[in-house]
N, C-alpha and C. Protein backbone atom coordinates (compact mmCIF):
# COMPACT_ATOMS: atom_id res chain seq x y z
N UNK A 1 99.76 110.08 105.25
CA UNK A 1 99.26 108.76 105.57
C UNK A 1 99.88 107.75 104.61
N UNK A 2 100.03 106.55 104.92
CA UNK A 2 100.96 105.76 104.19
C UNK A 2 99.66 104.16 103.76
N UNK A 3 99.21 104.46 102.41
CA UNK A 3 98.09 103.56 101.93
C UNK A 3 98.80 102.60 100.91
N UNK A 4 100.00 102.35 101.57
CA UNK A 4 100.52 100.66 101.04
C UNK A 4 99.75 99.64 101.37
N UNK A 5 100.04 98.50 100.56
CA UNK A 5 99.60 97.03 100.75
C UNK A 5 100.31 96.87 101.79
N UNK A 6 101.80 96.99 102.08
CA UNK A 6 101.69 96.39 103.11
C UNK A 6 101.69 96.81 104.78
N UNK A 7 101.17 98.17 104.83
CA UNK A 7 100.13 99.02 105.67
C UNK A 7 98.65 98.61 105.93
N UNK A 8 98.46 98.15 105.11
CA UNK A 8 97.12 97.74 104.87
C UNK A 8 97.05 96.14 105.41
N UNK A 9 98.07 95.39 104.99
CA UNK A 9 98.28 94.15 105.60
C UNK A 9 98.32 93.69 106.81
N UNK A 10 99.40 94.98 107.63
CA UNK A 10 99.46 95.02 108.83
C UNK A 10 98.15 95.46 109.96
N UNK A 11 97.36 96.60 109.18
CA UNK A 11 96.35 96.52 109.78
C UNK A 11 95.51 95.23 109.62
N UNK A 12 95.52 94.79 108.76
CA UNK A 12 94.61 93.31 109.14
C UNK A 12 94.91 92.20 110.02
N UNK A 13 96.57 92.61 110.38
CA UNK A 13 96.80 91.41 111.37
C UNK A 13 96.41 92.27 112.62
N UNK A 14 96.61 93.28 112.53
CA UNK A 14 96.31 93.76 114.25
C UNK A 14 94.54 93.54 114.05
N UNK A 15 93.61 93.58 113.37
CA UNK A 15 92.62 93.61 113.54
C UNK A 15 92.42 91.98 113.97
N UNK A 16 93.20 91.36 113.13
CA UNK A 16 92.98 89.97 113.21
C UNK A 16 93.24 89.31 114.82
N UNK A 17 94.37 89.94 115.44
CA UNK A 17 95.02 89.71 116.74
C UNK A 17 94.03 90.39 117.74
N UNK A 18 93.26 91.77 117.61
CA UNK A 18 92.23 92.30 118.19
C UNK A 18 91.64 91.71 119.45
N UNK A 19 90.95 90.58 119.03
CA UNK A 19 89.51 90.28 119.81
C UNK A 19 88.58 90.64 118.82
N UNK A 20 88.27 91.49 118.09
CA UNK A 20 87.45 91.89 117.25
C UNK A 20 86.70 90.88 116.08
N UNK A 21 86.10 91.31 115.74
CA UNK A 21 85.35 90.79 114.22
C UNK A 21 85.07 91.50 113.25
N UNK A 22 84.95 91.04 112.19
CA UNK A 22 84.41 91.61 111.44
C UNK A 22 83.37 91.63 110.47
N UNK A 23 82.73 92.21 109.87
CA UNK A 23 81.45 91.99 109.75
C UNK A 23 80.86 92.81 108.46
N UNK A 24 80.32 92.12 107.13
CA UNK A 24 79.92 92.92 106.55
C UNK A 24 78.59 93.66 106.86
N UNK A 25 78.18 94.63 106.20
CA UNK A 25 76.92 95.44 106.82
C UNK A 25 75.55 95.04 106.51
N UNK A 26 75.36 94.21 106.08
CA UNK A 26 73.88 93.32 105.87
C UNK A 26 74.11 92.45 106.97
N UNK A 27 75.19 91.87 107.00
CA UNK A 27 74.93 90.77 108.50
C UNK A 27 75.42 91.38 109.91
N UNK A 28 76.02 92.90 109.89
CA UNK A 28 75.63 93.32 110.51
C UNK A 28 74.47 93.82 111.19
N UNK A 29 73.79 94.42 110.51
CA UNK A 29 72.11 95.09 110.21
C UNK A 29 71.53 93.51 110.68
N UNK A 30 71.75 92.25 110.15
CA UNK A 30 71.02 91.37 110.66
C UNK A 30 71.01 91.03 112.27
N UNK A 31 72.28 90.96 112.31
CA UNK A 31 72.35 90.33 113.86
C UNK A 31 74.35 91.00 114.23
N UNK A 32 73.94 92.33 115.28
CA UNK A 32 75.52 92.83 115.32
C UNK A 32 76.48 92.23 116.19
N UNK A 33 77.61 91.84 115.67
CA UNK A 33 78.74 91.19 116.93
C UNK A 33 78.82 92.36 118.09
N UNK A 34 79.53 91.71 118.90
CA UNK A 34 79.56 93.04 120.18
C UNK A 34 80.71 93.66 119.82
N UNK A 35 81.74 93.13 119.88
CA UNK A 35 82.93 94.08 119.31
C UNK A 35 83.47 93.32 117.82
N UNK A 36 83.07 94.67 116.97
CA UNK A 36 82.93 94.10 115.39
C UNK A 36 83.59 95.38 114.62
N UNK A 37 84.42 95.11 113.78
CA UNK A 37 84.84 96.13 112.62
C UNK A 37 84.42 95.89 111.55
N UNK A 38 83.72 97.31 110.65
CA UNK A 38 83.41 96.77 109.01
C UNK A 38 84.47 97.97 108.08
N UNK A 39 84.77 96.89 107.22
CA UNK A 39 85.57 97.62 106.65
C UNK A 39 84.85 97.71 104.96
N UNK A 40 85.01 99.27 104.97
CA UNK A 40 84.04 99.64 103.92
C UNK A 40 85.11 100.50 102.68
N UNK A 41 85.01 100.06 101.45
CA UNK A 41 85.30 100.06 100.66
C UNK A 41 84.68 101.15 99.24
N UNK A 42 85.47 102.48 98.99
CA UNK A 42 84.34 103.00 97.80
C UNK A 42 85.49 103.40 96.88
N UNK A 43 84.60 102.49 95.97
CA UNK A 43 85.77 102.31 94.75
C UNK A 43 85.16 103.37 93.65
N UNK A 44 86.48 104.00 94.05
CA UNK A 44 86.42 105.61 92.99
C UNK A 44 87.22 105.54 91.36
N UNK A 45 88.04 104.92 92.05
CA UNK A 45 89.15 104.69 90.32
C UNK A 45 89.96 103.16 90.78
N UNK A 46 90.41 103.02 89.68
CA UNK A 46 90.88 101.64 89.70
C UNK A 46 90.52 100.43 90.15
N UNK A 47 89.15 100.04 89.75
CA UNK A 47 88.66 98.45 89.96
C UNK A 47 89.62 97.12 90.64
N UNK A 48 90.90 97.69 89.71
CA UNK A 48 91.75 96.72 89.48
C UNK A 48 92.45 96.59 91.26
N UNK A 49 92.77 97.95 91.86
CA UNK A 49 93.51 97.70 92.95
C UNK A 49 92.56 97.53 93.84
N UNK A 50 91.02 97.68 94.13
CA UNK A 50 90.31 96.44 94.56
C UNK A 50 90.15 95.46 94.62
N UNK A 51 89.97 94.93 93.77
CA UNK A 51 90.07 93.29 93.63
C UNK A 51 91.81 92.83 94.84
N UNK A 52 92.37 93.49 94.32
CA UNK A 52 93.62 92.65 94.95
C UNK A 52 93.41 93.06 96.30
N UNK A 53 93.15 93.63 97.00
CA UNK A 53 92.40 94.13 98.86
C UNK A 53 91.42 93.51 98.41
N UNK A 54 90.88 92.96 97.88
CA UNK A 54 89.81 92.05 98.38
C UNK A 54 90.48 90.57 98.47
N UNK A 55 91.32 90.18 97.40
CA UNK A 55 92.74 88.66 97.59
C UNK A 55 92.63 88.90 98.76
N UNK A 56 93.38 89.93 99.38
CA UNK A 56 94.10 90.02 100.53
C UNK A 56 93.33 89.90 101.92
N UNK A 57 91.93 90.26 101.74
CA UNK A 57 91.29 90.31 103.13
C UNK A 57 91.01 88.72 103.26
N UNK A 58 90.14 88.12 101.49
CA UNK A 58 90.16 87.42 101.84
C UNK A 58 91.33 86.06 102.29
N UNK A 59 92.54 86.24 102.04
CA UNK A 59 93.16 85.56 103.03
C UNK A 59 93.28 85.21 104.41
N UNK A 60 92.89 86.62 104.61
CA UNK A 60 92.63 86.67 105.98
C UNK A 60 91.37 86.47 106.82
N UNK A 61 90.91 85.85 105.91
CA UNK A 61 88.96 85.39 106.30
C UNK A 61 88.35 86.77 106.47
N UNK A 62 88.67 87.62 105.79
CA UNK A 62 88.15 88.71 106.55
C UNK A 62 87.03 89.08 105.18
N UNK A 63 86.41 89.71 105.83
CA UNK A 63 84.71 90.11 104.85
C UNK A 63 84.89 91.41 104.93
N UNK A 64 84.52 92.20 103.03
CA UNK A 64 84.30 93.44 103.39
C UNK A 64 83.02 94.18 102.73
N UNK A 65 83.34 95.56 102.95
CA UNK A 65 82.02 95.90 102.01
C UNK A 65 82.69 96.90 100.83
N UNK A 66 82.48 96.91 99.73
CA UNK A 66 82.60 97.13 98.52
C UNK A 66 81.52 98.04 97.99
N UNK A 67 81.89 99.18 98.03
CA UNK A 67 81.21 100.33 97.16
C UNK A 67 81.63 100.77 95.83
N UNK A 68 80.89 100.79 94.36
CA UNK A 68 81.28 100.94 93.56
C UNK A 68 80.23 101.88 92.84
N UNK A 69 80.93 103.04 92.15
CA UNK A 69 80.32 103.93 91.41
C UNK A 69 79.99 103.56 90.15
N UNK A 70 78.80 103.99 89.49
CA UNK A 70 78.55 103.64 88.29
C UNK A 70 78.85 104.86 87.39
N UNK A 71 80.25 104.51 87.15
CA UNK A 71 80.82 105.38 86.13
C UNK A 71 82.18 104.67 85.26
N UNK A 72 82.62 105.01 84.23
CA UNK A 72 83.63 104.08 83.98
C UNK A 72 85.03 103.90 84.65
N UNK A 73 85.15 104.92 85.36
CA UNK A 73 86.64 104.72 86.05
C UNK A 73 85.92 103.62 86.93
N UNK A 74 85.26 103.50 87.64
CA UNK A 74 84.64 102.42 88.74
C UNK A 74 84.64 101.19 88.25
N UNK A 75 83.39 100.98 87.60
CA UNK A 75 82.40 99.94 87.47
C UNK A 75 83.09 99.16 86.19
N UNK A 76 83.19 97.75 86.68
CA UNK A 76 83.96 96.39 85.95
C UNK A 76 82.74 95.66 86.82
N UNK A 77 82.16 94.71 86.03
CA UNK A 77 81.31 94.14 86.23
C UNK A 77 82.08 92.32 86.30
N UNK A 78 83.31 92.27 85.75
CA UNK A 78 84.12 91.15 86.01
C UNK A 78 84.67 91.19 87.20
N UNK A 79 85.16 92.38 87.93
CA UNK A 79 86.17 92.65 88.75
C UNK A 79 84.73 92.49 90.05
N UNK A 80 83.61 93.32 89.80
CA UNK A 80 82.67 93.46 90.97
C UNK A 80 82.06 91.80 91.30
N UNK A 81 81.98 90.58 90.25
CA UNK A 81 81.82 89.49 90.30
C UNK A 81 82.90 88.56 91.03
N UNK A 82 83.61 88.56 90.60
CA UNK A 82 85.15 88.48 91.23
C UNK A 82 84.83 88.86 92.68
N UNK A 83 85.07 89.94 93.19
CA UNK A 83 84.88 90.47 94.58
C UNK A 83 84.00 89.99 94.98
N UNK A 84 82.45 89.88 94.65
CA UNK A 84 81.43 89.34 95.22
C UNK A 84 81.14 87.96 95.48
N UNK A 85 82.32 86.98 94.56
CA UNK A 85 82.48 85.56 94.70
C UNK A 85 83.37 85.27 95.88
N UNK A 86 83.97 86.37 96.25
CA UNK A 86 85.15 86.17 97.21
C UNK A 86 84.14 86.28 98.67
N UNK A 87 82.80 86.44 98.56
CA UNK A 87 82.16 86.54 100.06
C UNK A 87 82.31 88.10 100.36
N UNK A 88 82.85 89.22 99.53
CA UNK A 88 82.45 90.26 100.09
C UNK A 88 81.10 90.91 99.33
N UNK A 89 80.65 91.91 100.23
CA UNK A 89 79.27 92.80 99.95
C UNK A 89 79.56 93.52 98.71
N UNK A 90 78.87 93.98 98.11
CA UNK A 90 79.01 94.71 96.98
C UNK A 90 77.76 95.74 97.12
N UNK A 91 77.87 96.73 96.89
CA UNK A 91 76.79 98.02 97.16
C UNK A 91 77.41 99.27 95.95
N UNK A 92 76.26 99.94 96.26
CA UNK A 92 76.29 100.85 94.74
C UNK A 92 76.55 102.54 95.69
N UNK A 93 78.04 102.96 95.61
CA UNK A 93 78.27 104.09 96.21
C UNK A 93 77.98 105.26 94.92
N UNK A 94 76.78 106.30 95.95
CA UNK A 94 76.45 107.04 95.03
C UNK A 94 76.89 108.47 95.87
N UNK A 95 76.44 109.91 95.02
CA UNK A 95 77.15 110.94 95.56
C UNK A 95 75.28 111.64 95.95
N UNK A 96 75.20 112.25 96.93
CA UNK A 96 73.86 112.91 97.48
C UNK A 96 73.67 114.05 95.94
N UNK A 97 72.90 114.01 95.54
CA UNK A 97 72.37 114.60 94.29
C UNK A 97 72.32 115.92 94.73
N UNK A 98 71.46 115.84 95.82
CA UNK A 98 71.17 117.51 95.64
C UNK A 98 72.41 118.21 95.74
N UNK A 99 73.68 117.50 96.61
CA UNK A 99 75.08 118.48 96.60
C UNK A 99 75.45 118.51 95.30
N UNK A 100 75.77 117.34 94.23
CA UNK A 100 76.14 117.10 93.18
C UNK A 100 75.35 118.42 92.47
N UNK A 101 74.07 118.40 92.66
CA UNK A 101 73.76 119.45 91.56
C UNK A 101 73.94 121.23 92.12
N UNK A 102 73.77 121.19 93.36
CA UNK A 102 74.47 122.36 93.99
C UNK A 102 76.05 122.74 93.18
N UNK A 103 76.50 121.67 93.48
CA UNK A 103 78.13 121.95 92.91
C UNK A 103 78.31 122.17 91.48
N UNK A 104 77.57 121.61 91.21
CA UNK A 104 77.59 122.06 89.42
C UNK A 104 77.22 123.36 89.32
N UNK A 105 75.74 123.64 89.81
CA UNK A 105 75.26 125.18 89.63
C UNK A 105 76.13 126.54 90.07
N UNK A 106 77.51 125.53 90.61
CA UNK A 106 78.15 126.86 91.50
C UNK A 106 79.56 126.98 90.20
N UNK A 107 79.59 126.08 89.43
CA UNK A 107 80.63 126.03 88.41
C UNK A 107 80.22 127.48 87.55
């Protein structure tokens, strides 16, 4: 799979050319477009190459949703402000515990 910027760019113009919308997931959940894309975001490492896909969507008026782990490769509390000033969602991506602790017990 090819996860360039400017792969990533191109999908935003075809989304943009679509018919479609897009929609973060609280204003989805509020009131859903009929034909709507959300583009969801879980930021595992590098804060930093978030923020810049978030520049980029928002150029494109586009809204996203932003998942961030609370751990230090993740969590920048400048970078998650930043993103969240830009009009996208910000949400706290966590891992289901009971697997997390399954997986440990199997170490």
């Amino acid at each position: 799979m090819d996860f360039t910027v400017k792969k990533y760019i191109k999908l935003l113009q075809t989304i943009k050319a679509s018919g479609y919308t897009t929609q973060r997931m609280e204003a989805f959940m509020d009131d859903p477009s009929p034909r709507v894309i959300i583009l969801r975001h879980d930021v595992e490492l590098k804060p930093e190459n978030s923020l810049a896909v978030a520049e980029i969507e928002k150029d494109f008026g586009i809204k996203a949703n932003y998942y961030f782990r609370i751990v230090q490769e993740s969590y920048d509390e400048d970078i998650i402000s930043q993103i969240a000033g830009m009009g996208h969602e910000i949400g706290y991506h966590y891992e289901n515990l009971s697997e997390t602790n399954y997986l440990a017990q199997r170490r």
